[in-house]
Protein backbone atom coordinates (compact mmCIF):
# COMPACT_ATOMS: atom_id res chain seq x y z
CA UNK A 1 116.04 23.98 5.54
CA UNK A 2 115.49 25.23 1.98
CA UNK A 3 114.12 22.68 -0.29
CA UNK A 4 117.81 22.31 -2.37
CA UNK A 5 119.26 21.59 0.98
CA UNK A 6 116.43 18.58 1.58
CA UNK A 7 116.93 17.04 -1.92
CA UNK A 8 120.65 17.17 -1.15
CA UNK A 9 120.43 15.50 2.53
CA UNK A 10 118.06 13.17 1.67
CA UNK A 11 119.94 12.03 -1.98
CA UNK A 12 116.68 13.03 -3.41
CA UNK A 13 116.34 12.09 -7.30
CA UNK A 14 114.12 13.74 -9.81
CA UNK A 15 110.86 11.66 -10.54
CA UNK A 16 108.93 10.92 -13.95
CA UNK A 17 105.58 11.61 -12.17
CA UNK A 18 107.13 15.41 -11.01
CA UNK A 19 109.17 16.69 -7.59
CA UNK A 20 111.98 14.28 -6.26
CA UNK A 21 111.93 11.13 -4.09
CA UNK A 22 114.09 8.49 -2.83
CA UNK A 23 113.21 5.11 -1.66
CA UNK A 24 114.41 4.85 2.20
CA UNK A 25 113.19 1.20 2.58
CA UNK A 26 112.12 -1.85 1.19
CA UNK A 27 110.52 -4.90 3.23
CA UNK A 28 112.82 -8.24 3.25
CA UNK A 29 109.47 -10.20 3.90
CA UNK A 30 107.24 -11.26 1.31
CA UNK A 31 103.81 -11.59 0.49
CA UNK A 32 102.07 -13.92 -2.41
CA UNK A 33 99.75 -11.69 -4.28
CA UNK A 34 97.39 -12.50 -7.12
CA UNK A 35 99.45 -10.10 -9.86
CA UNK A 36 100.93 -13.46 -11.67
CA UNK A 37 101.99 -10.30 -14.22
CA UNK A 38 105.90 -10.38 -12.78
CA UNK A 39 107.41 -12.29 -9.89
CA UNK A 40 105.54 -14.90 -9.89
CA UNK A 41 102.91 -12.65 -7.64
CA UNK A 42 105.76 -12.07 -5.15
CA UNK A 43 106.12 -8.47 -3.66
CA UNK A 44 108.05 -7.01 -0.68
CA UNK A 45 104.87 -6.44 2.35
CA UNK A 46 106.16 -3.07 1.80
CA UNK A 47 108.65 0.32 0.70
CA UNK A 48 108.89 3.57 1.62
CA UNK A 49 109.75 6.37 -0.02
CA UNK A 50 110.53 10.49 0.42
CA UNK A 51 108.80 12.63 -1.82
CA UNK A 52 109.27 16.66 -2.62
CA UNK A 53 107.10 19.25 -4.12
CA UNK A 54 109.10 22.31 -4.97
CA UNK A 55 108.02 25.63 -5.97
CA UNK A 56 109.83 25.09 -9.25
CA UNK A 57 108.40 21.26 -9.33
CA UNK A 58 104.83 21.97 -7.71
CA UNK A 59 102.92 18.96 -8.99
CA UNK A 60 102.69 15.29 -9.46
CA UNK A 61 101.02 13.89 -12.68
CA UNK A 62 98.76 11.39 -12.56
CA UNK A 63 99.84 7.82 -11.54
CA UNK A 64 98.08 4.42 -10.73
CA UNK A 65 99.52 1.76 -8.20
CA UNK A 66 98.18 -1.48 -8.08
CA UNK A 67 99.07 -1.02 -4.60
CA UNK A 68 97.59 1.05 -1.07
CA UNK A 69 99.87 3.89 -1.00
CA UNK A 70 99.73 5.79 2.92
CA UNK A 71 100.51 9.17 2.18
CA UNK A 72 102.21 11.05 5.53
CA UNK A 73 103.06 14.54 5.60
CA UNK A 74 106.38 15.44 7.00
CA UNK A 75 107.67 19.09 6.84
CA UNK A 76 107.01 22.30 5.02
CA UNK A 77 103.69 23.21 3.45
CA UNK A 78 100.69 21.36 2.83
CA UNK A 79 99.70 19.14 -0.68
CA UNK A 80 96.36 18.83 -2.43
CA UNK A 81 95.96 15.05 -3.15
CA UNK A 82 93.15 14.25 -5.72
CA UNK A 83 91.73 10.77 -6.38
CA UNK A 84 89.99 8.95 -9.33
CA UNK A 85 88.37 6.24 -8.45
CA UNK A 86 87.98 3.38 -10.76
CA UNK A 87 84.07 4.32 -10.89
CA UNK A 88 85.09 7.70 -12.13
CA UNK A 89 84.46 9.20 -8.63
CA UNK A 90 86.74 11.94 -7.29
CA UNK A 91 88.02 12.84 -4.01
CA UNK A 92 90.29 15.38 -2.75
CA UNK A 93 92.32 15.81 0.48
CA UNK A 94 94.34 18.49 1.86
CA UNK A 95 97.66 16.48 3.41
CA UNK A 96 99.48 18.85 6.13
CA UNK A 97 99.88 19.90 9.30
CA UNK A 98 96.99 22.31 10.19
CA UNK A 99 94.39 19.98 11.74
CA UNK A 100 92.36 23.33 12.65
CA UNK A 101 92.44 24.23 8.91
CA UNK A 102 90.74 21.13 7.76
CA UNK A 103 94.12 19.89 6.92
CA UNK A 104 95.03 16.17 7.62
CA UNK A 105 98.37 13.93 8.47
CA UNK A 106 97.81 11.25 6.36
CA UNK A 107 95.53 9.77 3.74
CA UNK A 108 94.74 6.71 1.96
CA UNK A 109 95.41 6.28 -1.52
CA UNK A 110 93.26 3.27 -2.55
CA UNK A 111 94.56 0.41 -5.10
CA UNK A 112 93.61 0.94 -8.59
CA UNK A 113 93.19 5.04 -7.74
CA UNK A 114 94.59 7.17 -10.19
CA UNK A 115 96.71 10.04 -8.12
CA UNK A 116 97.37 13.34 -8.71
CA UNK A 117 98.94 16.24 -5.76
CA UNK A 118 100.04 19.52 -5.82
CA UNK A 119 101.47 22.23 -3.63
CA UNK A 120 98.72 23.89 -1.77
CA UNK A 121 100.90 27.09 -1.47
CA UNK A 122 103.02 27.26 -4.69
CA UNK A 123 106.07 28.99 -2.76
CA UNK A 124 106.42 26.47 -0.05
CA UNK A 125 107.76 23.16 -0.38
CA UNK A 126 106.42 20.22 0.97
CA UNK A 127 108.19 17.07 2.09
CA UNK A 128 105.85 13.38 2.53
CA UNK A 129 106.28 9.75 2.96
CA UNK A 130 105.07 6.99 1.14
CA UNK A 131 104.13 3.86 2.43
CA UNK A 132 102.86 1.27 -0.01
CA UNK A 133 102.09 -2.47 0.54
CA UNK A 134 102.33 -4.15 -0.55
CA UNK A 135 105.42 -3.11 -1.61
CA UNK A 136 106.03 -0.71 -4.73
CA UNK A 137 107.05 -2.57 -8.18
CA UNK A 138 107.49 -0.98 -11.39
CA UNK A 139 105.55 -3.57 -13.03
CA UNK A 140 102.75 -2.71 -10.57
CA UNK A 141 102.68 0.99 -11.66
CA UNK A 142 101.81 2.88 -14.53
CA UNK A 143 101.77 6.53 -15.43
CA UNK A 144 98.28 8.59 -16.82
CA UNK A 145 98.62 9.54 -20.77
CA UNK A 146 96.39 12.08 -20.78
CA UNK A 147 94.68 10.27 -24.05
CA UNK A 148 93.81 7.37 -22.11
CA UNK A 149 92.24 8.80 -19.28
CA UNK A 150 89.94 10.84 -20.65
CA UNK A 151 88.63 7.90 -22.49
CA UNK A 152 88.36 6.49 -19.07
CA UNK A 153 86.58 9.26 -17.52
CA UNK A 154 85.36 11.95 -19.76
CA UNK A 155 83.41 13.90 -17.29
CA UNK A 156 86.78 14.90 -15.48
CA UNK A 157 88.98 16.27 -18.62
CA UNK A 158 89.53 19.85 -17.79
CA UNK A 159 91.23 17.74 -14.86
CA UNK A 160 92.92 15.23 -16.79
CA UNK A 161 94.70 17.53 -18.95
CA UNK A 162 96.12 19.49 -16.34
CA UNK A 163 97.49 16.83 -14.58
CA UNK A 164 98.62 14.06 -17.43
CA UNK A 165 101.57 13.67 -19.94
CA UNK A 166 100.72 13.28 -23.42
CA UNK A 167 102.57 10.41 -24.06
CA UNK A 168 104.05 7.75 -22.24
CA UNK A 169 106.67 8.64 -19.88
CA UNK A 170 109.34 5.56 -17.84
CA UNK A 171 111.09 5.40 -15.30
């Protein structure tokens, strides 16, 4: 399958943070958090979504869920998945399907991690699913300004700035 065929089978929908996605489902239970914010601190346990990396859309810009987000690779090439942690540390892991090659199946994005991925091979698309719980909320999620991260972490702004907007973008 070409990657205009996926985003056309799966109803995939351009996204603010880059590539396409669709949400596939959405927990009926419910879990009590402590983000009093919206809801009342009510979330679904958890959502799923598809999410697409094309050559012509190779990247993701850097997001932040309040939420875990399981990141599972599902078809075509690999993704480059890089981390800020709120202490400013940085971690980066190759999602795909070459064990052999270092290459891994799934990874944890931690609550409160800024996010960031990429195509590993910029001519190959690459197809994931995200799992977050729990579940995803708008008001839970917010979008990196490129401004306001590198106040937040100065020592990573070559970084930042290629992987931000400049101002606010919404969904």
């Amino acid at each position: 399958l070409t990657a205009d065929q996926l985003k056309d089978l799966l109803h995939l929908q351009p996204h603010p943070e880059g590539g396409f996605f669709v949400e596939t489902a959405r927990s009926k239970t419910t879990v009590t958090t402590d983000r009093h914010h919206a809801n009342n601190g009510i979330r679904s346990a958890g959502t799923t979504i598809f999410f697409l990396l094309t050559p012509e859309y190779p990247q993701a810009k850097f997001c932040k869920n309040m939420s875990e987000i399981m990141h599972v690779w599902c078809g075509g090439g690999a993704q480059v998945h890089t981390f800020i942690e709120p202490d400013g540390s940085v971690t980066e892991h190759v999602l795909g399907p070459r064990v052999d090659q270092g290459q891994i199946p799934q990874v944890l994005c931690p609550a409160g991690a800024w996010k960031t991925s990429r195509l590993l091979d910029k001519e190959i698309y690459s197809l994931i699913t995200e799992v977050v719980y729990p579940g995803w909320e708008l008001c839970d999620f917010e979008m990196g300004r490129t401004d306001k991260l590198i106040k937040l972490f100065p020592q990573h702004s070559e970084l930042i700035e290629k992987n931000t907007h400049c101002e606010d973008v919404t969904f």
